[in-house]
Protein backbone atom coordinates (compact mmCIF):
# COMPACT_ATOMS: atom_id res chain seq x y z
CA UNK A 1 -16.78 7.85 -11.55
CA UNK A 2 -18.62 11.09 -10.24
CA UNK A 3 -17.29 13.25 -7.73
CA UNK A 4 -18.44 13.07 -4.13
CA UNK A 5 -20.30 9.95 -5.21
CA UNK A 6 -20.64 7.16 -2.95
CA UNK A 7 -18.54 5.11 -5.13
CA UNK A 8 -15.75 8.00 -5.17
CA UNK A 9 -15.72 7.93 -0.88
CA UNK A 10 -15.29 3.99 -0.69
CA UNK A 11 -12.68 4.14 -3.27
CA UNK A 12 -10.98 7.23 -1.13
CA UNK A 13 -11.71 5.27 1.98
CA UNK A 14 -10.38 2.28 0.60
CA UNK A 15 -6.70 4.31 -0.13
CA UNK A 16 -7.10 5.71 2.80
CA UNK A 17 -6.74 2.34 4.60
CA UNK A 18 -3.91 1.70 1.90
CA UNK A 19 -2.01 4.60 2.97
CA UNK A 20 -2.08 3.60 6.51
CA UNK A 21 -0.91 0.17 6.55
CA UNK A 22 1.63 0.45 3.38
CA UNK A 23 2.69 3.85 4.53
CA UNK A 24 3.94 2.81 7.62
CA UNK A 25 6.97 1.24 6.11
CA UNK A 26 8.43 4.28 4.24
CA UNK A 27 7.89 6.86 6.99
CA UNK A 28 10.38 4.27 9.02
CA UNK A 29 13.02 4.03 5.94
CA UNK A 30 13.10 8.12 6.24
CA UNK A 31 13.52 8.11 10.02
CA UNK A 32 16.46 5.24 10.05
CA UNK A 33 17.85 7.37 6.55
CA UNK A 34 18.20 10.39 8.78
CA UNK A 35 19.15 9.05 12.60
CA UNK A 36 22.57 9.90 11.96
CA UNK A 37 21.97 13.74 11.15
CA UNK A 38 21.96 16.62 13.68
CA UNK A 39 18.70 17.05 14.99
CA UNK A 40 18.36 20.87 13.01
CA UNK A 41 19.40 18.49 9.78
CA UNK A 42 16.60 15.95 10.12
CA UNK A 43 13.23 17.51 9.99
CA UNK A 44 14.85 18.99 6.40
CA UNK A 45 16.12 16.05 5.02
CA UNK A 46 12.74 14.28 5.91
CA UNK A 47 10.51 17.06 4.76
CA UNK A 48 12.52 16.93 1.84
CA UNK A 49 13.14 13.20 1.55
CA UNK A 50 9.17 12.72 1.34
CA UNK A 51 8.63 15.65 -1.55
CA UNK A 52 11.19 14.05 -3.55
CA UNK A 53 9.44 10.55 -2.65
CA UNK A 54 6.13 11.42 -3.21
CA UNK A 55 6.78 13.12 -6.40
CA UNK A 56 8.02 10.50 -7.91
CA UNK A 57 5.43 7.64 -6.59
CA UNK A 58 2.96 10.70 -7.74
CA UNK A 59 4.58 9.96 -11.69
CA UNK A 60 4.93 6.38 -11.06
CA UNK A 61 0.95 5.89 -9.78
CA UNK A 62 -0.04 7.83 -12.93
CA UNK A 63 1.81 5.73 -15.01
CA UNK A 64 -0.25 2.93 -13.53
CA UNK A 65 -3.30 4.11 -13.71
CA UNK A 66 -2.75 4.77 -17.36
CA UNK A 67 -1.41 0.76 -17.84
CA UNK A 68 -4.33 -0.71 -16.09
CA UNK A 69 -6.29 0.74 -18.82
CA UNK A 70 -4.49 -1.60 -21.35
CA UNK A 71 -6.65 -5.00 -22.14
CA UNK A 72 -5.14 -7.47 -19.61
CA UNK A 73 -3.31 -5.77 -17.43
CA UNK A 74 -5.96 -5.11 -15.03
CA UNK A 75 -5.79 -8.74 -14.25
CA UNK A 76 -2.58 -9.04 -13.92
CA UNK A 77 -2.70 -5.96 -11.24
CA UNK A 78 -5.34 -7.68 -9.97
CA UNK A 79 -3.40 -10.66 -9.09
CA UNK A 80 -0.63 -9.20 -8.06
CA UNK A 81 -2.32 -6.87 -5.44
CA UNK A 82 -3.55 -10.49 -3.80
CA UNK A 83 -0.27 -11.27 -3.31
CA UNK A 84 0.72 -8.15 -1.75
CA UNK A 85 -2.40 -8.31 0.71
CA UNK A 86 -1.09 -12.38 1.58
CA UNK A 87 2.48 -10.98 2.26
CA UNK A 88 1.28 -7.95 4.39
CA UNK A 89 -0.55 -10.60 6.44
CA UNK A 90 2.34 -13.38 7.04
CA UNK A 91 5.25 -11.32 6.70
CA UNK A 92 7.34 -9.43 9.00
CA UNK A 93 9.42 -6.80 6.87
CA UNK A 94 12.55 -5.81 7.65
CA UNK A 95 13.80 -2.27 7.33
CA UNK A 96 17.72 -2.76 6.97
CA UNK A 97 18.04 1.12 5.86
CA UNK A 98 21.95 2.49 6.85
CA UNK A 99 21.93 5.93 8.44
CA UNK A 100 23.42 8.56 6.14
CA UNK A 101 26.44 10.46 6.59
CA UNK A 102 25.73 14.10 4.90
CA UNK A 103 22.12 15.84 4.01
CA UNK A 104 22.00 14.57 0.11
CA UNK A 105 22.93 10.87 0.91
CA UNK A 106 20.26 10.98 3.32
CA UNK A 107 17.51 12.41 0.79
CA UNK A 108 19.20 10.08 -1.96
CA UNK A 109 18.43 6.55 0.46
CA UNK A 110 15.05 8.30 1.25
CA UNK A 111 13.90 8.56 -2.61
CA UNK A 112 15.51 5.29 -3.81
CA UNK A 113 14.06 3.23 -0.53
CA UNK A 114 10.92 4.19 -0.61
CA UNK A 115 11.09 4.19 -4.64
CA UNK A 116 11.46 0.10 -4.02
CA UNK A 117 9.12 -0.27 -0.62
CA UNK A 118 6.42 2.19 -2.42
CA UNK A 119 5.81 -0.32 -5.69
CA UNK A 120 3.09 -1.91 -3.48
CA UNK A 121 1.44 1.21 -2.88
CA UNK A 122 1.72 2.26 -6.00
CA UNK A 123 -0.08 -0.75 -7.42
CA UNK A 124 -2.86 -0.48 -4.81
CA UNK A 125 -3.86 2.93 -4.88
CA UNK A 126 -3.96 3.41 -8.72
CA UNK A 127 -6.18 0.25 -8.35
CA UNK A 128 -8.42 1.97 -5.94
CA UNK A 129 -8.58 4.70 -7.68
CA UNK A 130 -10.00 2.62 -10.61
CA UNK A 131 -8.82 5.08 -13.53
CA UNK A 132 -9.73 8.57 -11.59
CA UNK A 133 -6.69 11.01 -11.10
CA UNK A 134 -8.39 13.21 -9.04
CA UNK A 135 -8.51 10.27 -6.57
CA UNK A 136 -4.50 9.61 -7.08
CA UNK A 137 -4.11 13.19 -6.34
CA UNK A 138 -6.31 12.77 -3.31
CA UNK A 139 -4.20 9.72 -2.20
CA UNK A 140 -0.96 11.38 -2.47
CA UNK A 141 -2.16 14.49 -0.16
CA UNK A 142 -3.23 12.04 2.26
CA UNK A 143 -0.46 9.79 2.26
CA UNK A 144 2.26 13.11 2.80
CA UNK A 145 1.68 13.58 6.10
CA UNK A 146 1.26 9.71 6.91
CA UNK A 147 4.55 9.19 5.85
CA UNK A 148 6.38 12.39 7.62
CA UNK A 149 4.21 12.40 11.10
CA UNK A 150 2.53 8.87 11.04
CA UNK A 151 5.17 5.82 11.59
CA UNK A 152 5.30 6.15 15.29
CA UNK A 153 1.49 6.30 15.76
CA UNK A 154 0.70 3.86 13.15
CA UNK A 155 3.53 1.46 14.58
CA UNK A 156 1.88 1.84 18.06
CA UNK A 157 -1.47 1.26 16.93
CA UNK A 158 -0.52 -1.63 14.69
CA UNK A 159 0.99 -3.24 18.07
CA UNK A 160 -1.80 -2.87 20.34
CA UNK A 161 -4.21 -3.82 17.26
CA UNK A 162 -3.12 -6.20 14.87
CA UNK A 163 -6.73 -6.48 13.18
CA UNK A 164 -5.39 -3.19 11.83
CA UNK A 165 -3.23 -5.17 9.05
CA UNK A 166 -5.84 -7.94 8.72
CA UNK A 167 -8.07 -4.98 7.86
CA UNK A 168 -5.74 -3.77 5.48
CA UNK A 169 -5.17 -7.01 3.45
CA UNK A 170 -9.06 -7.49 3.35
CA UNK A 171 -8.90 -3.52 2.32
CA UNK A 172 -5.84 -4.62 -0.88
CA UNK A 173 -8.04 -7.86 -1.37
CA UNK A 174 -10.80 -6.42 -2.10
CA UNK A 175 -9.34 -3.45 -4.32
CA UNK A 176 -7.49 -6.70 -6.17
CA UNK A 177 -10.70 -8.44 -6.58
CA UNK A 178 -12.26 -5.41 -8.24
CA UNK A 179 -9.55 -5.17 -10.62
CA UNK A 180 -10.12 -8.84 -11.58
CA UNK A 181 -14.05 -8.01 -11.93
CA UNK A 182 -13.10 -4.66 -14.07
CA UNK A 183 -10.88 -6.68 -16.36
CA UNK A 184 -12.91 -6.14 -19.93
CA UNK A 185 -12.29 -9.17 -21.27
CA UNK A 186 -13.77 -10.59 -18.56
CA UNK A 187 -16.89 -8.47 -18.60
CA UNK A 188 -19.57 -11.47 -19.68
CA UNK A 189 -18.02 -13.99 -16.58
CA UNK A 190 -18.51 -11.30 -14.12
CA UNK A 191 -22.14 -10.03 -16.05
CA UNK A 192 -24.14 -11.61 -13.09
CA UNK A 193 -24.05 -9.78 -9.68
CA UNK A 194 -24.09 -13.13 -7.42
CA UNK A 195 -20.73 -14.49 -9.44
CA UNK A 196 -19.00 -10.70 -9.20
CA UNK A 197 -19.75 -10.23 -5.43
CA UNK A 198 -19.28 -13.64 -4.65
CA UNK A 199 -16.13 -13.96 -6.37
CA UNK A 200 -15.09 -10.30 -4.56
CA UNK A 201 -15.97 -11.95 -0.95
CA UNK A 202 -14.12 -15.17 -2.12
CA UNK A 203 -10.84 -13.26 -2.72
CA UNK A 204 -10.88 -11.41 0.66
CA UNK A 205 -12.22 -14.32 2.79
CA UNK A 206 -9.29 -16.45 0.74
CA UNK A 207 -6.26 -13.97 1.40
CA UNK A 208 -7.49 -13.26 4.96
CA UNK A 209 -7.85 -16.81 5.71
CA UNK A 210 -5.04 -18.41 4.27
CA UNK A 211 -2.74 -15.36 5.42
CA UNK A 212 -3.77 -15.60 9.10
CA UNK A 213 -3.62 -19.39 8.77
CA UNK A 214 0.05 -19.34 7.56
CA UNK A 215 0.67 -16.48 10.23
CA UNK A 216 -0.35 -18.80 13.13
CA UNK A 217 1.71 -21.18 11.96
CA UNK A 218 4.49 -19.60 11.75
CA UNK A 219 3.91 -18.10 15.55
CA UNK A 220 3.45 -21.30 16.86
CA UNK A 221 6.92 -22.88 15.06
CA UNK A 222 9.17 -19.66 16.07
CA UNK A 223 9.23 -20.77 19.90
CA UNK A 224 9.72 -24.58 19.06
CA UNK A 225 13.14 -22.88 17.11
CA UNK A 226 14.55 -20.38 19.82
């Protein structure tokens, strides 16, 4: 992929999107981590909650990126970043994250937390990035200050829009569906452009469909049960 191509901005656009709707999550794991500090305490433990975070998803991503280059597993990342974009449409996560008592327990929850919430963004942004580390860097510097500044905002913005999340599942679906396409054994299926793009519009119309179908359902049932 060449730099400042217009295939290197979609794929930083795409993680850009990634970052904001995945992020979310972990920047509210390192606020509930640190409620129980002193104030003075807290902007430390999450400054250095997220460096300790991000360094290792930073390892972790790499580590990815360097898998998906083994025959298959594209594919498999594929498939498994659809399922991520179906469960960020029709499920509501929970963050049940205990306060910590003293400054290292509170950077220790931070790093393991978001070491567990972050394997979804892992898997999506070294699938954006489709093989370029310059672009996993790139995602990383972005995703720092989403994470330390962002959760309110994003949280407020995600209530008064929710086509925010439908645009990010379309956003993973799409990175998934690329994946599939990339797969090298799988080169001569996708050889024809109407089968690749079709199949790439399929995937995203699929998730986004059968996500906001499920979703619905679910609304409507909740009421029925209270």
């Amino acid at each position: 992929m060449e730099l400042f191509s217009a295939e290197f901005f979609s794929a930083l656009l795409a993680i850009i999107v990634i970052d904001l709707v995945l992020a979310g999550d972990n920047a509210i794991v390192i606020g509930l981590a640190a409620r129980n500090l002193p104030k003075e305490m807290q902007t430390k433990v999450i400054i250095w909650g997220t460096v300790g975070a991000i360094a290792i998803r930073a390892v972790a991503t790499m580590a990815v990126v360097w898998l998906l280059k083994v025959p298959g597993l594209l594919l498999i990342g594929g498939l498994l970043l659809l399922w991520v974009a179906y469960k960020l449409l029709v499920e509501d996560k929970g963050h049940d994250v205990g306060a910590a008592g003293n400054f290292w327990a509170a950077i220790r929850t931070i790093i393991i937390a978001d070491a567990l919430m972050g394997l979804d963004n892992v898997l999506a942004v070294a699938g954006a990035a489709h093989g370029s580390f310059i672009l996993v860097v790139l995602g990383l510097i972005i995703s720092i200050p989403i994470v330390i500044f962002g959760s309110t905002i994003i949280l407020k913005f995600v209530d008064r829009f929710p086509i925010i999340i439908t645009l990010g599942a379309a956003v993973l679906a799409w990175t998934a569906s690329k994946m599939i396409v990339g797969e090298p054994f799988m080169k001569d299926f996708f050889a024809n452009p109407w089968i690749k793009y079709g199949f790439e519009i399929l995937m995203i119309a699929l998730v986004v469909g059968i996500g906001t179908y499920v979703k619905s359902k679910r609304s409507k049932k909740e009421p029925q049960a209270a």
